[in-house]
N, C-alpha and C. Protein backbone atom coordinates (compact mmCIF):
# COMPACT_ATOMS: atom_id res chain seq x y z
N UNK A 1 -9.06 -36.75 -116.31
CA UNK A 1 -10.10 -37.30 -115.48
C UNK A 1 -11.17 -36.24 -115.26
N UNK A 2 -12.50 -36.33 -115.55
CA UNK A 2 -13.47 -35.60 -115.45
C UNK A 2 -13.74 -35.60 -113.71
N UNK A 3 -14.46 -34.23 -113.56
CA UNK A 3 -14.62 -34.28 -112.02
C UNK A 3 -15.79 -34.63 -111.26
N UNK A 4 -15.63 -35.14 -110.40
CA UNK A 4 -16.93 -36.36 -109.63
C UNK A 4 -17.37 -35.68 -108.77
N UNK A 5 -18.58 -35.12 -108.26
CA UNK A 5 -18.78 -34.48 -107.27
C UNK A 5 -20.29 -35.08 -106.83
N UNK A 6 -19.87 -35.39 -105.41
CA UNK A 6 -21.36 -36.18 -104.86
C UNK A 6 -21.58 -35.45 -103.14
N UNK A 7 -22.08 -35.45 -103.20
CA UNK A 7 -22.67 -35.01 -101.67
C UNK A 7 -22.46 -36.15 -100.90
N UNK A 8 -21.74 -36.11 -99.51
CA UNK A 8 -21.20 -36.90 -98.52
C UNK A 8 -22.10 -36.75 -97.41
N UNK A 9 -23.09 -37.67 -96.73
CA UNK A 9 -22.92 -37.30 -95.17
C UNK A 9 -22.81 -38.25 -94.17
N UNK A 10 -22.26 -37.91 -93.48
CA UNK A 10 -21.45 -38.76 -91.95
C UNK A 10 -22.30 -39.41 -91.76
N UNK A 11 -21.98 -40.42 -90.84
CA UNK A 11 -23.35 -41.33 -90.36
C UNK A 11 -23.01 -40.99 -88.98
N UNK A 12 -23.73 -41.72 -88.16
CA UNK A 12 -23.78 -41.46 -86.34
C UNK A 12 -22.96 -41.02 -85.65
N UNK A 13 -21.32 -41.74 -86.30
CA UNK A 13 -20.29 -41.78 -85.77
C UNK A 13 -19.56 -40.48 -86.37
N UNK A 14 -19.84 -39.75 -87.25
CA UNK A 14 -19.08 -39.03 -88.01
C UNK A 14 -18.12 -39.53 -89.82
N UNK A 15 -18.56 -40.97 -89.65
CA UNK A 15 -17.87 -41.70 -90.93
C UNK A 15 -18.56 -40.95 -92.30
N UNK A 16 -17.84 -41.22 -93.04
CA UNK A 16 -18.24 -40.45 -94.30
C UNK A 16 -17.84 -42.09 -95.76
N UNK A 17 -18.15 -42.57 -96.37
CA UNK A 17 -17.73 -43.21 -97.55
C UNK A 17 -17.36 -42.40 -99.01
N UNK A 18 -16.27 -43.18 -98.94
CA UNK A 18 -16.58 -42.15 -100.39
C UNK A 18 -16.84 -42.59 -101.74
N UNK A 19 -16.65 -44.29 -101.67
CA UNK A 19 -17.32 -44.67 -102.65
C UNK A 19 -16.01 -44.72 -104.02
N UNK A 20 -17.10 -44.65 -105.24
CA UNK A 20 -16.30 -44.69 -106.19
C UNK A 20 -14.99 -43.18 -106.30
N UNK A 21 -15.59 -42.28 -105.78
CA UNK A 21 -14.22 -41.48 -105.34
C UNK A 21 -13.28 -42.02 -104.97
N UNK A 22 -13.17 -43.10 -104.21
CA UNK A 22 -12.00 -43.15 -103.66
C UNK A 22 -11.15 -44.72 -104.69
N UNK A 23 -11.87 -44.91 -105.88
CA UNK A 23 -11.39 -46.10 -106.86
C UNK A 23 -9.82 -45.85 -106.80
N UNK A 24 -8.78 -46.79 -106.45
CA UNK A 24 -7.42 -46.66 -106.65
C UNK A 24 -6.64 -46.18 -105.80
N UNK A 25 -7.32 -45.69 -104.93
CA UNK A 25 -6.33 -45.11 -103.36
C UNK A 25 -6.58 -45.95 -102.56
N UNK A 26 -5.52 -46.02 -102.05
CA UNK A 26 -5.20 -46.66 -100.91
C UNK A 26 -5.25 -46.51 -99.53
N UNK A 27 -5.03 -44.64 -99.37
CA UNK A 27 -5.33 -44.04 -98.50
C UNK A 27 -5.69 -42.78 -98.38
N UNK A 28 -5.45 -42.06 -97.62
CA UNK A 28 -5.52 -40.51 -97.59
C UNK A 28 -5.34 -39.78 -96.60
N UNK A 29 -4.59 -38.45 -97.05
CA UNK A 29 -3.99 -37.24 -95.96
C UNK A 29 -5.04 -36.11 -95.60
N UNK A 30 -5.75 -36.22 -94.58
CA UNK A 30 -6.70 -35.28 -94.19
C UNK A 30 -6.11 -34.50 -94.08
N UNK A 31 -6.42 -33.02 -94.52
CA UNK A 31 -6.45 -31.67 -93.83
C UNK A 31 -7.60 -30.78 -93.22
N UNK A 32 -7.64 -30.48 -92.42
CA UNK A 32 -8.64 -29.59 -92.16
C UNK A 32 -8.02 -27.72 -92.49
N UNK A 33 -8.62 -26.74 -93.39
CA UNK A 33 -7.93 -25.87 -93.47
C UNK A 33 -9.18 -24.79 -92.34
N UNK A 34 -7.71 -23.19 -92.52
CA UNK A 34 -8.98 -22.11 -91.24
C UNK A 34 -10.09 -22.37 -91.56
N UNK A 35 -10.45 -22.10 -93.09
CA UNK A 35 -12.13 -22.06 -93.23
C UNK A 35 -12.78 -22.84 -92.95
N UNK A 36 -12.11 -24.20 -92.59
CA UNK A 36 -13.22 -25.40 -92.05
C UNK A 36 -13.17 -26.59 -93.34
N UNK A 37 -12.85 -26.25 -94.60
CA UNK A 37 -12.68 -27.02 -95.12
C UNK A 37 -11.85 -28.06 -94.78
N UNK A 38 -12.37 -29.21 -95.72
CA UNK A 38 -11.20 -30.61 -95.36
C UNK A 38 -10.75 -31.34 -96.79
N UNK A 39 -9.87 -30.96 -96.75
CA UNK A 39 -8.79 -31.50 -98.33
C UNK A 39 -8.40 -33.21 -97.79
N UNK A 40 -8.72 -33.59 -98.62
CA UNK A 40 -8.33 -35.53 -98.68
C UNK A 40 -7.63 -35.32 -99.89
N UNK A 41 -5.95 -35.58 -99.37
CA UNK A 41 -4.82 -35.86 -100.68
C UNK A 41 -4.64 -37.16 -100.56
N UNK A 42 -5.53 -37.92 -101.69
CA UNK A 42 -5.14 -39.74 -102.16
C UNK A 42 -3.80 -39.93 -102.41
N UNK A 43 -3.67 -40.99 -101.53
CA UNK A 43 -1.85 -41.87 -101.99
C UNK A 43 -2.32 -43.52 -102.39
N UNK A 44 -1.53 -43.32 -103.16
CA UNK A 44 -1.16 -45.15 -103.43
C UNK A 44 0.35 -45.75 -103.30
N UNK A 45 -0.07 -46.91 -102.16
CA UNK A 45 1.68 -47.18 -101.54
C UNK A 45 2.01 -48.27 -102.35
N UNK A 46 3.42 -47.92 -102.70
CA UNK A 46 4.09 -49.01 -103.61
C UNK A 46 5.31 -49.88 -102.24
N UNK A 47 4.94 -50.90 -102.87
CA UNK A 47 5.76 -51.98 -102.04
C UNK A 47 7.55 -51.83 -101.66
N UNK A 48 7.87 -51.83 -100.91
CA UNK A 48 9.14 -51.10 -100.24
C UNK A 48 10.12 -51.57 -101.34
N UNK A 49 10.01 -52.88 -101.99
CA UNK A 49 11.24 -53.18 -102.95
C UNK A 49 11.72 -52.62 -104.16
N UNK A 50 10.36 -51.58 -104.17
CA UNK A 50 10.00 -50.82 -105.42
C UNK A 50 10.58 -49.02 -105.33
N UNK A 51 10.32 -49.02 -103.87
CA UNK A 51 10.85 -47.42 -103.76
C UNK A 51 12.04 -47.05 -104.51
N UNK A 52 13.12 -47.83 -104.48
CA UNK A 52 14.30 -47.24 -104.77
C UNK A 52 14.21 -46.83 -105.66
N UNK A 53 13.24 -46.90 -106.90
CA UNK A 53 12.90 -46.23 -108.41
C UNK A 53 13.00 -44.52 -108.29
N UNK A 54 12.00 -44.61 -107.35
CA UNK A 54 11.74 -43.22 -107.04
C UNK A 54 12.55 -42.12 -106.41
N UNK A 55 13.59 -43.22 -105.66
CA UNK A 55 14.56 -42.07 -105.18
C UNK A 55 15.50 -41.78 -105.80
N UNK A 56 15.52 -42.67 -106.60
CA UNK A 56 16.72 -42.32 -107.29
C UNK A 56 15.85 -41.91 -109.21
N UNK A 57 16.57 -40.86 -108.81
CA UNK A 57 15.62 -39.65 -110.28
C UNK A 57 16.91 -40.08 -111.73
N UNK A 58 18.00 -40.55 -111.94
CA UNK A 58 17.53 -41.37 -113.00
C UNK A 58 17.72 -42.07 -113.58
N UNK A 59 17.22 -43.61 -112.47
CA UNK A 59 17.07 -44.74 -112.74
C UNK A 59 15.52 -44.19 -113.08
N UNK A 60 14.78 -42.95 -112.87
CA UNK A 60 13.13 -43.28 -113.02
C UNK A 60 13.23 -42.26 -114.29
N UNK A 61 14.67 -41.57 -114.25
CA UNK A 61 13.90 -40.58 -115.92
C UNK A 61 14.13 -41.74 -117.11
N UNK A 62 15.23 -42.65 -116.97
CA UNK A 62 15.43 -43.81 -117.95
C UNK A 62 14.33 -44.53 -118.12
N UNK A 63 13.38 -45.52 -117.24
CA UNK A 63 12.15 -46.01 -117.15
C UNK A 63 11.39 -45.14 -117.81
N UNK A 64 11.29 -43.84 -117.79
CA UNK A 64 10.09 -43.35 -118.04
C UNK A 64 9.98 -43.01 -119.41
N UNK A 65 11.68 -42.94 -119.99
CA UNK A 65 12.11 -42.62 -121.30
C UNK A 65 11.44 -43.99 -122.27
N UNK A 66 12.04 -45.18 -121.15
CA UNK A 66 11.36 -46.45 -121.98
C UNK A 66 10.00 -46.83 -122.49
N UNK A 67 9.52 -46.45 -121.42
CA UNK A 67 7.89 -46.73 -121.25
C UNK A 67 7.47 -45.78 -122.29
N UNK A 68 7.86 -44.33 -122.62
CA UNK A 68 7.89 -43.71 -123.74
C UNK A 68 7.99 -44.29 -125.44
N UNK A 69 9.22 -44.80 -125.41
CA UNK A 69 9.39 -45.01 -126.30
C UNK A 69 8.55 -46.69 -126.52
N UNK A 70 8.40 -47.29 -126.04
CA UNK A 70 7.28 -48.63 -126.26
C UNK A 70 6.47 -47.83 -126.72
N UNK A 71 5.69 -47.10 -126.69
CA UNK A 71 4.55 -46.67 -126.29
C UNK A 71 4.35 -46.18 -127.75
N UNK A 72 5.34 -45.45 -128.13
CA UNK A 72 5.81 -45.01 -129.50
C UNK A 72 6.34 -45.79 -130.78
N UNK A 73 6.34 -47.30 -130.00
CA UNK A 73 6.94 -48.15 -131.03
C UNK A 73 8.10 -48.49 -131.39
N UNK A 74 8.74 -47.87 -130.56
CA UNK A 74 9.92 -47.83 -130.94
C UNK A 74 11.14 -48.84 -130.36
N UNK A 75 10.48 -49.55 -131.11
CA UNK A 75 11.52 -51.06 -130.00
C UNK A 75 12.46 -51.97 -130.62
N UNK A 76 13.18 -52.87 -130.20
CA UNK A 76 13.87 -53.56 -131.44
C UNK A 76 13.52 -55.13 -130.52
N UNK A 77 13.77 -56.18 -130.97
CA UNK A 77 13.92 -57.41 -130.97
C UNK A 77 15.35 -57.97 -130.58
N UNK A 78 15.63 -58.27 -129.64
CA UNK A 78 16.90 -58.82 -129.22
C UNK A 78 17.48 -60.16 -129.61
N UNK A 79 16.07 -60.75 -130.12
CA UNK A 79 16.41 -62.15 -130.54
C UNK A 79 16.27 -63.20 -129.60
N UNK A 80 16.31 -64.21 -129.42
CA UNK A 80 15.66 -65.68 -128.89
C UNK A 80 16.79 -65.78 -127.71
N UNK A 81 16.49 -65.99 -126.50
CA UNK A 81 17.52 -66.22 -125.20
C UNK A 81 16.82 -67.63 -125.11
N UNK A 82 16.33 -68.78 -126.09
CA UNK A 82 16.30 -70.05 -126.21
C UNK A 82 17.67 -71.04 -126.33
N UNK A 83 18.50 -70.32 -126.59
CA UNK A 83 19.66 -71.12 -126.61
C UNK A 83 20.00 -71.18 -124.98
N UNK A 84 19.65 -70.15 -123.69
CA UNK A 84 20.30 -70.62 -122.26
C UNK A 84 19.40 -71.35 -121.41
N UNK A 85 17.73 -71.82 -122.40
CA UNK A 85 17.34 -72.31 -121.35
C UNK A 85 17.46 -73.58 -120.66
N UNK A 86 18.83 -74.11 -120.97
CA UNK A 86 19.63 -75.71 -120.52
C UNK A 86 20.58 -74.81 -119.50
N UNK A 87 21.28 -73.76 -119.24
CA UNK A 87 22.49 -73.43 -118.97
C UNK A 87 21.66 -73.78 -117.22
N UNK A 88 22.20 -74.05 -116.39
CA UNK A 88 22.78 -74.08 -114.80
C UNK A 88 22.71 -72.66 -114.45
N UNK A 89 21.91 -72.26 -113.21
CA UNK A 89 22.04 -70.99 -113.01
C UNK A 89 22.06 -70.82 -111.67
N UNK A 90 23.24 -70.77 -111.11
CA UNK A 90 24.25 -70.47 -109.67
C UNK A 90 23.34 -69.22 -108.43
């Protein structure tokens, strides 16, 4: 990602936008550091049914192995699951 740099200033209230900076976040962790600077670390929240991927390191190194290997082509064909779509499912 190339780096975006635009000049910000507050309006009345102190608000700041950030515009296309902020494309894909969801939110953000202000810091203010000694020098006065202020670091904004972007998060994007994934839906609670989804966390467990992440905590558990590897159910996510397997996923990530997969998504790898698609990616690489490397896939096979399992064949037609047309034969269960009559079966009853409990």
């Amino acid at each position: 990602m190339e780096p975006l740099t635009q000049q910000l200033r507050p309006d009345a209230k102190g608000r700041i936008t950030l515009g296309k900076l902020a494309h894909g976040v969801s939110s953000f962790r202000a810091r203010r550091m000694e020098d006065g600077n202020i670091i904004l670390e972007p998060f994007t929240e994934i839906p609670a049914r989804e966390a467990w991927l992440f905590e558990n390191a590897a159910a996510l190194d397997a996923v990530k192995a997969g998504l790898a290997q698609a990616a690489e082509g490397k896939t096979r064909s399992l064949g037609s699951f047309a034969r269960y779509a009559e079966e009853d499912i409990d």
